[in-house]
Protein backbone atom coordinates (compact mmCIF):
# COMPACT_ATOMS: atom_id res chain seq x y z
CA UNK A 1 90.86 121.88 163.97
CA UNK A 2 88.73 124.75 165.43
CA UNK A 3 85.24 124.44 163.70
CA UNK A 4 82.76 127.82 163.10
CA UNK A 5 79.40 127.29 163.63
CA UNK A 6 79.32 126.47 159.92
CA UNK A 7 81.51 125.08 157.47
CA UNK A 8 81.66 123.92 154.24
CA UNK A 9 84.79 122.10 153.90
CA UNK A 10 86.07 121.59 150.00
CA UNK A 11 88.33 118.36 150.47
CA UNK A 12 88.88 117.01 147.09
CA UNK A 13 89.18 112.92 147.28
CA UNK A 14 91.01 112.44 143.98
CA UNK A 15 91.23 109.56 141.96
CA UNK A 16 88.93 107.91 144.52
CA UNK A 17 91.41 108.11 147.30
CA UNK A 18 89.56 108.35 150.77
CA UNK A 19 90.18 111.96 152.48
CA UNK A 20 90.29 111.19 156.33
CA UNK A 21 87.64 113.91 157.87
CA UNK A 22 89.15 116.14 160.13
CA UNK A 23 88.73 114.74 163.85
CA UNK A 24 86.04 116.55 165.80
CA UNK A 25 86.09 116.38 170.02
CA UNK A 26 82.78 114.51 171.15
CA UNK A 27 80.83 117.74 171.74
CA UNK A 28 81.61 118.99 168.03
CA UNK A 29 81.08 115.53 166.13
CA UNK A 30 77.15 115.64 168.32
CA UNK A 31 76.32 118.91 166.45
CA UNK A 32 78.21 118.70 163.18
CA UNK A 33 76.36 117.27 160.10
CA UNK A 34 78.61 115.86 157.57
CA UNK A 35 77.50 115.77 153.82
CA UNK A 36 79.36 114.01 151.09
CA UNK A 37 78.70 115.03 147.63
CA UNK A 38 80.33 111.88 145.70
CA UNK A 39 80.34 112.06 141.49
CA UNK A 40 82.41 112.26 138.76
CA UNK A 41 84.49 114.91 139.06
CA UNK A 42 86.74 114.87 135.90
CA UNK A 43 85.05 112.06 133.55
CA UNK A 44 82.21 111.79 130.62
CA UNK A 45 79.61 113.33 133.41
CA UNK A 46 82.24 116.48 134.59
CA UNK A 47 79.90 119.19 133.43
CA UNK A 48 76.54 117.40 134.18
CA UNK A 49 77.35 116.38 137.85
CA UNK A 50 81.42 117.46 139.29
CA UNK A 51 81.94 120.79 140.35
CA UNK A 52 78.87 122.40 139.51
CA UNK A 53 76.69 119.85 142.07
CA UNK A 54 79.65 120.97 144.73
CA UNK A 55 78.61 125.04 144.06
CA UNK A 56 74.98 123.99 144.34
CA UNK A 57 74.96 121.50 147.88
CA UNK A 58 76.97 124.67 149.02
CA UNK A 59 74.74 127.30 147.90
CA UNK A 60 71.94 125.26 150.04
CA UNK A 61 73.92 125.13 153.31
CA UNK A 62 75.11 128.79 152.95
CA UNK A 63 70.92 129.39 152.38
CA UNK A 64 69.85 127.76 155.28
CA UNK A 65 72.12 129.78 157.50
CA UNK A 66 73.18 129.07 161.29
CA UNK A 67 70.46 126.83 162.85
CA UNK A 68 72.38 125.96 166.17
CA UNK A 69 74.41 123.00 164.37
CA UNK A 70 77.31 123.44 162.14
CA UNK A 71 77.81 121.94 158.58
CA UNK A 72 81.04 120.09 157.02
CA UNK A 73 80.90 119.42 153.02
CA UNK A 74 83.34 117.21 151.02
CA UNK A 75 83.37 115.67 147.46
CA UNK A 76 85.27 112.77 146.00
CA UNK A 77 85.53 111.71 142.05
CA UNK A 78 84.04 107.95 142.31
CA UNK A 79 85.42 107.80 138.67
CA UNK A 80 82.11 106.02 137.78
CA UNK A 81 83.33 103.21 138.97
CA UNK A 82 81.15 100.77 141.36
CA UNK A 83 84.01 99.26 143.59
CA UNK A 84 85.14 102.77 144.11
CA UNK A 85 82.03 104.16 145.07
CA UNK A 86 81.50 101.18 147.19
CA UNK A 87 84.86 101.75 149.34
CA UNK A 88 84.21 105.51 149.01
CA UNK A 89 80.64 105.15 150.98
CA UNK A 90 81.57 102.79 153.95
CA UNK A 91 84.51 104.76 154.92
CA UNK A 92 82.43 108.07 154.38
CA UNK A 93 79.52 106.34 156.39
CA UNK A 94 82.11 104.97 158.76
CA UNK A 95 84.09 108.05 159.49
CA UNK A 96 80.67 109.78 160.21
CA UNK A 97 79.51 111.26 156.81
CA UNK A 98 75.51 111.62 157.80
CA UNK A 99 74.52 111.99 153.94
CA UNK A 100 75.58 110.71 150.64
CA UNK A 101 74.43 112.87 148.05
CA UNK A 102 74.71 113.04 143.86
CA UNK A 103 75.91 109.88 142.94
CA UNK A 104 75.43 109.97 138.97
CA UNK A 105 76.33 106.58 137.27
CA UNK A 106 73.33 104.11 137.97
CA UNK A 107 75.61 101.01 138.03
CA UNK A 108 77.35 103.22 141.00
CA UNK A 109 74.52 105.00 142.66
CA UNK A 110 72.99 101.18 142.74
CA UNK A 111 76.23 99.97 144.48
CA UNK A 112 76.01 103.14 147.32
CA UNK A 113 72.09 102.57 147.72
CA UNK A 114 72.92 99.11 149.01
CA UNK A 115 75.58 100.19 151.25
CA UNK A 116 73.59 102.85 152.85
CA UNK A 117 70.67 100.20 153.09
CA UNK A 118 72.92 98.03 154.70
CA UNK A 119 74.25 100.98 157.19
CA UNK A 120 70.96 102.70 157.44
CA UNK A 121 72.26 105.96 156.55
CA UNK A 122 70.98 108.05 154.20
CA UNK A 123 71.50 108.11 150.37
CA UNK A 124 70.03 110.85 148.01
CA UNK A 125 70.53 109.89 144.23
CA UNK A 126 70.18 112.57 142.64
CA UNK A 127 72.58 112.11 139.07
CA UNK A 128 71.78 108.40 139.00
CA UNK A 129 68.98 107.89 136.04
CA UNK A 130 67.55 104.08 137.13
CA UNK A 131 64.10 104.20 137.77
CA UNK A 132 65.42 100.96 139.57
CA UNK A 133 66.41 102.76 142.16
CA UNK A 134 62.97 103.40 143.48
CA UNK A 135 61.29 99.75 142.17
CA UNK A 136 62.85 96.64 143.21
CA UNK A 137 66.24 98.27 144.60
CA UNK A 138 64.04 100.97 146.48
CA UNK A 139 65.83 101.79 150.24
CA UNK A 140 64.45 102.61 153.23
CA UNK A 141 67.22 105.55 153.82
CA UNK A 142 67.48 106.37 150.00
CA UNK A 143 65.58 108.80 148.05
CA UNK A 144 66.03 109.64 144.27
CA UNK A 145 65.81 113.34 144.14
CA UNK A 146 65.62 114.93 139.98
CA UNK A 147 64.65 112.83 137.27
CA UNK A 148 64.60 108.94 136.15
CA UNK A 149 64.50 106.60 132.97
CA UNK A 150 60.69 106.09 133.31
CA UNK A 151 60.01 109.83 133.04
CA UNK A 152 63.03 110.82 130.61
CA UNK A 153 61.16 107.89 128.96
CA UNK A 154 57.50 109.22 129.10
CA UNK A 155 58.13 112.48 128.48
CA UNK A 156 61.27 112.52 125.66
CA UNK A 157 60.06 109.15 124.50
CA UNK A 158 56.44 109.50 124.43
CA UNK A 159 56.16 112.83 122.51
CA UNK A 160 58.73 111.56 119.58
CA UNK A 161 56.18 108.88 118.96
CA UNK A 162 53.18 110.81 118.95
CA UNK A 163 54.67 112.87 116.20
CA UNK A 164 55.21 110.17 113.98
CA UNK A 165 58.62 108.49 115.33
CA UNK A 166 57.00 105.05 115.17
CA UNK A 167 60.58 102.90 114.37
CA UNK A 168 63.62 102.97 116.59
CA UNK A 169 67.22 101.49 117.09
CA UNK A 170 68.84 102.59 120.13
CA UNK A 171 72.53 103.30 120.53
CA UNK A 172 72.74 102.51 124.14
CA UNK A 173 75.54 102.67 127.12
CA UNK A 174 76.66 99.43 128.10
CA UNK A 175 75.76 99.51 131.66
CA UNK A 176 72.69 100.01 134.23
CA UNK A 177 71.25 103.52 132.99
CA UNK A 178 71.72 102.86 129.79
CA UNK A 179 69.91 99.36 129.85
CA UNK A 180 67.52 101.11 131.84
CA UNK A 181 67.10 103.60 129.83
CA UNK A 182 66.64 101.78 126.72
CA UNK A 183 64.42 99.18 128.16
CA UNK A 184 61.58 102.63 130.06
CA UNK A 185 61.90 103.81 126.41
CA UNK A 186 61.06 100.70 124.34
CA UNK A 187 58.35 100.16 126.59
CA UNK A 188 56.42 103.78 126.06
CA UNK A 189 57.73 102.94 122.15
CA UNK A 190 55.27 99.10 121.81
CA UNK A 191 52.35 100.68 124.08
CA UNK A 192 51.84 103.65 121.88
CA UNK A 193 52.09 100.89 118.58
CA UNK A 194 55.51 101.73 117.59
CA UNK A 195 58.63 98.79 116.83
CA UNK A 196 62.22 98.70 117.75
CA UNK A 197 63.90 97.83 114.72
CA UNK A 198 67.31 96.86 117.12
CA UNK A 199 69.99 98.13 119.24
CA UNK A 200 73.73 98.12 120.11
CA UNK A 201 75.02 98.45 123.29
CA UNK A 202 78.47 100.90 123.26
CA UNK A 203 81.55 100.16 125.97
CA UNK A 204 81.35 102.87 129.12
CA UNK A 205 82.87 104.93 129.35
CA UNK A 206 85.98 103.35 126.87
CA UNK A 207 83.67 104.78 123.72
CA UNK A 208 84.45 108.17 122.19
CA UNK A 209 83.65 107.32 118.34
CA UNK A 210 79.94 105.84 117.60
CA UNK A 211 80.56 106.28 113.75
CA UNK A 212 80.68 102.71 113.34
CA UNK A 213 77.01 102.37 115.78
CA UNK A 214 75.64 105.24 113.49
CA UNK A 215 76.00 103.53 110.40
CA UNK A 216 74.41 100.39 111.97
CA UNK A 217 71.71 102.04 113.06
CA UNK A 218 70.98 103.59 109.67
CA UNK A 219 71.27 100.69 107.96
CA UNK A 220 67.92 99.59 109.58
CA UNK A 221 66.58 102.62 108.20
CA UNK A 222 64.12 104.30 111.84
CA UNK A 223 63.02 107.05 111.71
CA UNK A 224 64.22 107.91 115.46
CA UNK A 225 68.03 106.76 116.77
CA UNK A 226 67.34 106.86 120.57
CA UNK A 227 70.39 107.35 122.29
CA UNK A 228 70.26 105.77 125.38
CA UNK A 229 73.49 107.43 126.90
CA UNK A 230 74.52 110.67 128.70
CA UNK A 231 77.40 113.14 129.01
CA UNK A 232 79.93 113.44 126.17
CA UNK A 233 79.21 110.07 124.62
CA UNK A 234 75.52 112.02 123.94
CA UNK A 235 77.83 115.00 122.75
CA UNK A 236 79.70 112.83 120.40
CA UNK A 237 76.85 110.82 119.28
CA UNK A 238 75.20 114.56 118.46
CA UNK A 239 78.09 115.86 116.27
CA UNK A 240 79.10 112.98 114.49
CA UNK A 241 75.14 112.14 113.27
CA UNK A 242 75.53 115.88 111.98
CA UNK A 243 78.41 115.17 110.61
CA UNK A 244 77.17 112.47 108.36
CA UNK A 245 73.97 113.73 106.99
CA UNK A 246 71.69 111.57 109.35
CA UNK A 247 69.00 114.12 110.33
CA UNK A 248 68.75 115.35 106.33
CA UNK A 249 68.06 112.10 105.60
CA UNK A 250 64.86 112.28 107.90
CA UNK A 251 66.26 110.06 111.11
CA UNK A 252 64.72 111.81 114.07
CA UNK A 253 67.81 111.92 117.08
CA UNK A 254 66.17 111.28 120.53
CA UNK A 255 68.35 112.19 122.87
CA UNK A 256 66.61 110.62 126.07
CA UNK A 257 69.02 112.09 128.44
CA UNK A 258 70.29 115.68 127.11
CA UNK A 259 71.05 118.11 130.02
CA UNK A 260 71.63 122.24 129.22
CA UNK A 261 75.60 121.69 129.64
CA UNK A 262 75.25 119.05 126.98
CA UNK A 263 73.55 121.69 124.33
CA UNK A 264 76.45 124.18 125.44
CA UNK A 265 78.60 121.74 124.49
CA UNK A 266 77.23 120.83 120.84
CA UNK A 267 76.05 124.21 120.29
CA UNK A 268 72.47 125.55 118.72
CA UNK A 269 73.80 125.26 114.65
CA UNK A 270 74.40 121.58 115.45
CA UNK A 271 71.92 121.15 118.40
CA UNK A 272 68.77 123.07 117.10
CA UNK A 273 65.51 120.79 116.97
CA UNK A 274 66.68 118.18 119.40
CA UNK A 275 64.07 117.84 121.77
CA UNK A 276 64.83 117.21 125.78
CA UNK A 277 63.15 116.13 129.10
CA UNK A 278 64.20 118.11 132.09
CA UNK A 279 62.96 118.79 135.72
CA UNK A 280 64.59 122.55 136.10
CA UNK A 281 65.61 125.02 133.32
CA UNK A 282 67.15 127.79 134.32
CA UNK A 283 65.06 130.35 132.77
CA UNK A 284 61.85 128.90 133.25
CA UNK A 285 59.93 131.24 136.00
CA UNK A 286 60.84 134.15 138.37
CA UNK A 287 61.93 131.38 141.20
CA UNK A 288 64.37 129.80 138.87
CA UNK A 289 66.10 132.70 137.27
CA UNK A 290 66.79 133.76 140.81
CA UNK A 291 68.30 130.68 141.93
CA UNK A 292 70.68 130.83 139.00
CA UNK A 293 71.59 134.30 140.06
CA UNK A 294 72.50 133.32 143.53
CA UNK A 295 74.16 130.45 142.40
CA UNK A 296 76.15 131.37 139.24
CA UNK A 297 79.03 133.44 140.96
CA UNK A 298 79.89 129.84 142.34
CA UNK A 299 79.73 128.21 138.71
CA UNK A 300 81.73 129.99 136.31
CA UNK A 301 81.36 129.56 133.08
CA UNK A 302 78.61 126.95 133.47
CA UNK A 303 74.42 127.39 134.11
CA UNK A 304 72.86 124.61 136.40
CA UNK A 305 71.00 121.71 134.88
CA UNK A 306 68.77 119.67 137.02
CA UNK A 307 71.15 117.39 138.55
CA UNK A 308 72.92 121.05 140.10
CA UNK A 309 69.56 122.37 141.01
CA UNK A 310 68.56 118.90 142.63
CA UNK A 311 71.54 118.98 144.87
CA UNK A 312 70.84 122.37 146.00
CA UNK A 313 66.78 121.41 146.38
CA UNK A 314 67.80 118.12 148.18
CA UNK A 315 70.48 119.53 150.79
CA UNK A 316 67.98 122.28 151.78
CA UNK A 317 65.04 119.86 152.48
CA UNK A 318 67.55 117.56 154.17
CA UNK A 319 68.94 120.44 156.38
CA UNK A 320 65.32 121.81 157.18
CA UNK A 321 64.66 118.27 158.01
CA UNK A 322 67.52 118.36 161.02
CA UNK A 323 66.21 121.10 161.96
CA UNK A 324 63.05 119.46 162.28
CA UNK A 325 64.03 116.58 164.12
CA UNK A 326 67.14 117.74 166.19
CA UNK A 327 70.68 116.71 165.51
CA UNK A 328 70.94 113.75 167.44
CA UNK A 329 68.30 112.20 165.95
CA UNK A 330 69.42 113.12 162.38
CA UNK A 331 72.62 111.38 163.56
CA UNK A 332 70.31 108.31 163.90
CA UNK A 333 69.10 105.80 161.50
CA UNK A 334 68.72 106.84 158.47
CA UNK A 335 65.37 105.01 157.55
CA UNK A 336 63.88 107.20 160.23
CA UNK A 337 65.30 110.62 158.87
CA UNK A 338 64.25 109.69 155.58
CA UNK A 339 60.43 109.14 156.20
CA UNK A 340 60.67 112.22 158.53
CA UNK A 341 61.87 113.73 154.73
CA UNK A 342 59.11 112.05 153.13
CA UNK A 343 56.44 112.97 155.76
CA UNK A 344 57.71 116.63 155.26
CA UNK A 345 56.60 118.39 151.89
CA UNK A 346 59.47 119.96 149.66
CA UNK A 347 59.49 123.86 148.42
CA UNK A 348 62.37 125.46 146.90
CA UNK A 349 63.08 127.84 144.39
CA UNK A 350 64.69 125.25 141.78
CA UNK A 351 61.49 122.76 141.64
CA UNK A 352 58.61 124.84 143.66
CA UNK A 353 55.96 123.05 145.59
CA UNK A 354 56.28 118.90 145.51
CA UNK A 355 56.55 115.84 148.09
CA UNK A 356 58.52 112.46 148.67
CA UNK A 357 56.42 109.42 147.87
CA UNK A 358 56.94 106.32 149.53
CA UNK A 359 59.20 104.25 147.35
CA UNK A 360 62.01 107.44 148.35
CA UNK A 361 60.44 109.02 144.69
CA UNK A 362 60.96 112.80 144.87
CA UNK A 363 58.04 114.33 142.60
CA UNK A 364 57.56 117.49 140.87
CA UNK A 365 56.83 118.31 137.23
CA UNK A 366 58.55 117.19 134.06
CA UNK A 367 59.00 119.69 131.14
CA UNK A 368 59.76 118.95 127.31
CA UNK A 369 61.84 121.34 125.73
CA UNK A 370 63.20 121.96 121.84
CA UNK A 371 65.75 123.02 121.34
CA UNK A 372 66.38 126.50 120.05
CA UNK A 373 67.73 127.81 116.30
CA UNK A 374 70.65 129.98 117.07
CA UNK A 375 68.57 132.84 115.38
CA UNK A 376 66.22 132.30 118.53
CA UNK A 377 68.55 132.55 120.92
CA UNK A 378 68.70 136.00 122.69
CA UNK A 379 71.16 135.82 124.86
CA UNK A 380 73.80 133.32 126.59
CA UNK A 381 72.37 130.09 127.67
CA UNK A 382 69.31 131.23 126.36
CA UNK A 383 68.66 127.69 124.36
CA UNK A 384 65.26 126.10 125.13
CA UNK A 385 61.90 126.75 124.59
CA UNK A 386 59.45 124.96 125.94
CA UNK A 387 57.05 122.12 124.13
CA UNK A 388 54.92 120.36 127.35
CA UNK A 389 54.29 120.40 130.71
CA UNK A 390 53.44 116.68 132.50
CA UNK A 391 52.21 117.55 135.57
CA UNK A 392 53.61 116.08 139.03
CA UNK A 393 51.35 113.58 140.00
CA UNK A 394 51.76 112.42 136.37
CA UNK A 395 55.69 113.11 135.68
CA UNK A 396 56.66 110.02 137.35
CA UNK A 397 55.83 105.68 137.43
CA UNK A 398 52.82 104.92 139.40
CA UNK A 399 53.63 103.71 142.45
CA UNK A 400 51.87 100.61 141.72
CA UNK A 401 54.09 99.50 138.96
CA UNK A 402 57.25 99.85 140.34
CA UNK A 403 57.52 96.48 142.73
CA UNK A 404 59.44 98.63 145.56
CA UNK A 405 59.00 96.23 148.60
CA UNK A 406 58.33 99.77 150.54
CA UNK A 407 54.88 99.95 148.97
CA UNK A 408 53.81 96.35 149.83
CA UNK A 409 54.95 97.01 153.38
């Protein structure tokens, strides 16, 4: 297969089914750099990861332009399943994919960092929530790119209970992000003097009706339901609290994960007043609304959240970082392009000016929205406004308190 000097190769890898990469001679396989974007491509996290983090990685490479190396992209649908992202990664790593990127299910972005740490190649998480991923499961070659529990946590969390959300019972996903989740949240909840009143954990992704949880949780009467999930289980939670009278009863809904696509979804009437954490909003400055410009003849119909806008921020520090170091290094362990990554400082149009810590953290800052009535809306998309800034060096855990071995070394 004749190569150009860049290309950005679509192969869908349905249904988890491994796409062979198209064989490259010697010479072309030395200067080709092969990105993966894996994530759920037709599940509960479609819209918040799928084709929309595709658009985005490709909007980066077709940014960064012709550099003297060329550029292969493919996707597969890990069906957020662990075993599936497992086989997915060693035969991408295997077959000579240089970077796994996305990854959004924490029990599977988990999975893939330990593969990658085990093939010291390199792993950006950037749909994964776990703050675990940079404490005790932190990787030498991995780096979490957009957001975590411990600042969806601080920021979503910490503001409900400063005004006045002192009792909780959390509705929470039955697997790593949402135990993580829960657990970042509950913490911020008992330091600030709050209690959780209880939880219940809901099957993932097998649940599409939390009536049942919702009238569990208000039968301990809190004054906040935390819902410690994502995607359309969020969406579902959302509409069927409306649907029975919850919030005119005075329970405050804390949506600790709640991404643009998800108020798109539920819609201002039903949405209005939630409030959200998130690292990139379309609309928020000059650099932002630009990027969505570029990038929205790629995403029909949908406006990038900051899981998109991470995977076009992390593929264009990644690229400028093989630029840095050469190809054939790149091509080399992937411990030692990632602190090359980490010793470089970030700049993009999605997240501005920020840096990689240590632990593979990617910092920047955090922002709290609300959001909008549908009388405040003036135009499409046009649904947050914005509550708080937390600043970067703030945004994120201390690196003292999150046990990553990387630190102590």
């Amino acid at each position: 297969m004749a190569l150009g000097r860049r290309t950005l190769l679509a192969t869908g890898a349905a249904a988890g089914a491994v796409t062979a990469l198209p064989r490259l001679s010697r010479a072309q396989a030395a200067n080709t750099i092969r990105i993966g974007v894996m994530n759920d491509m037709s599940g509960t996290y479609r819209d918040n990861t799928g084709p929309g983090s595709v658009a985005c990685a490709q909007q980066a490479i077709a940014e960064f332009g012709q550099r003297g190396f060329n550029v292969e992209l493919i996707f597969a649908d890990h069906q957020n399943k662990p075993d599936v992202g497992v086989n997915l990664a060693r035969q991408w790593y295997d077959q000579g994919i240089d970077l796994i990127l996305d990854i959004p299910t924490s029990s599977v972005g988990l999975a893939v960092n330990n593969v990658a740490k085990e093939k010291n190649k390199v792993a950006i998480n950037v749909g994964s929530a776990t703050s675990d991923l940079t404490g005790a499961q932190c990787n030498p070659s991995g780096i979490h790119w957009a957001y975590d529990t411990y600042m969806l946590a601080k920021s979503t969390g910490g503001a409900t209970v400063k005004a006045g959300g002192d009792t909780w019972f959390f509705i929470t996903a039955d697997y790593a992000f949402g135990h993580a989740l829960e657990r970042d949240t509950a913490n911020f909840v008992r330091a600030a003097g709050g209690r959780v009143l209880g939880q219940v954990r809901t099957p993932f992704p097998a649940t599409s009706d939390f009536s049942s949880f919702l009238v569990q949780a208000q039968a301990t009467r809190p004054k906040v339901i935390g819902l410690a999930n994502a995607g359309s289980d969020t969406i579902n939670c959302v509409k069927q609290a409306a649907e029975f009278g919850l919030t005119r009863r005075g329970i405050k809904l804390a949506s600790l994960l709640l991404f643009i696509t998800d108020v798109h979804s539920i819609g201002l009437q039903t949405g209005q007043g939630l409030v959200c954490s998130e690292t990139f909003y379309w609309d928020l400055n000059d650099r932002t609304r630009a990027f969505t410009r570029r990038v929205l003849p790629k995403m029909p119909n949908l406006y990038p959240n900051m899981i998109h806008a991470g995977c076009y921020s992390a593929v264009l520090h990644y690229l400028k970082t093989v630029a840095d170091m050469g190809v054939t290094a790149a091509k080399g362990p992937g411990a030692e392009v990632v602190n090359r990554m980490k010793a470089m400082p970030t700049d993009d149009d999605c997240f501005g000016a920020g840096s990689i810590r240590v632990d593979g953290r990617k910092i920047h800052p955090s922002y709290l929205f609300e959001v909008k009535k549908p009388e405040e809306s003036k135009g499409p998309w046009d649904y947050y406004k914005l509550l708080q800034t937390t600043a970067t060096e703030e945004a994120f855990r201390p690196l003292a308190e999150g046990n990553c071995p990387l630190v102590r070394s």
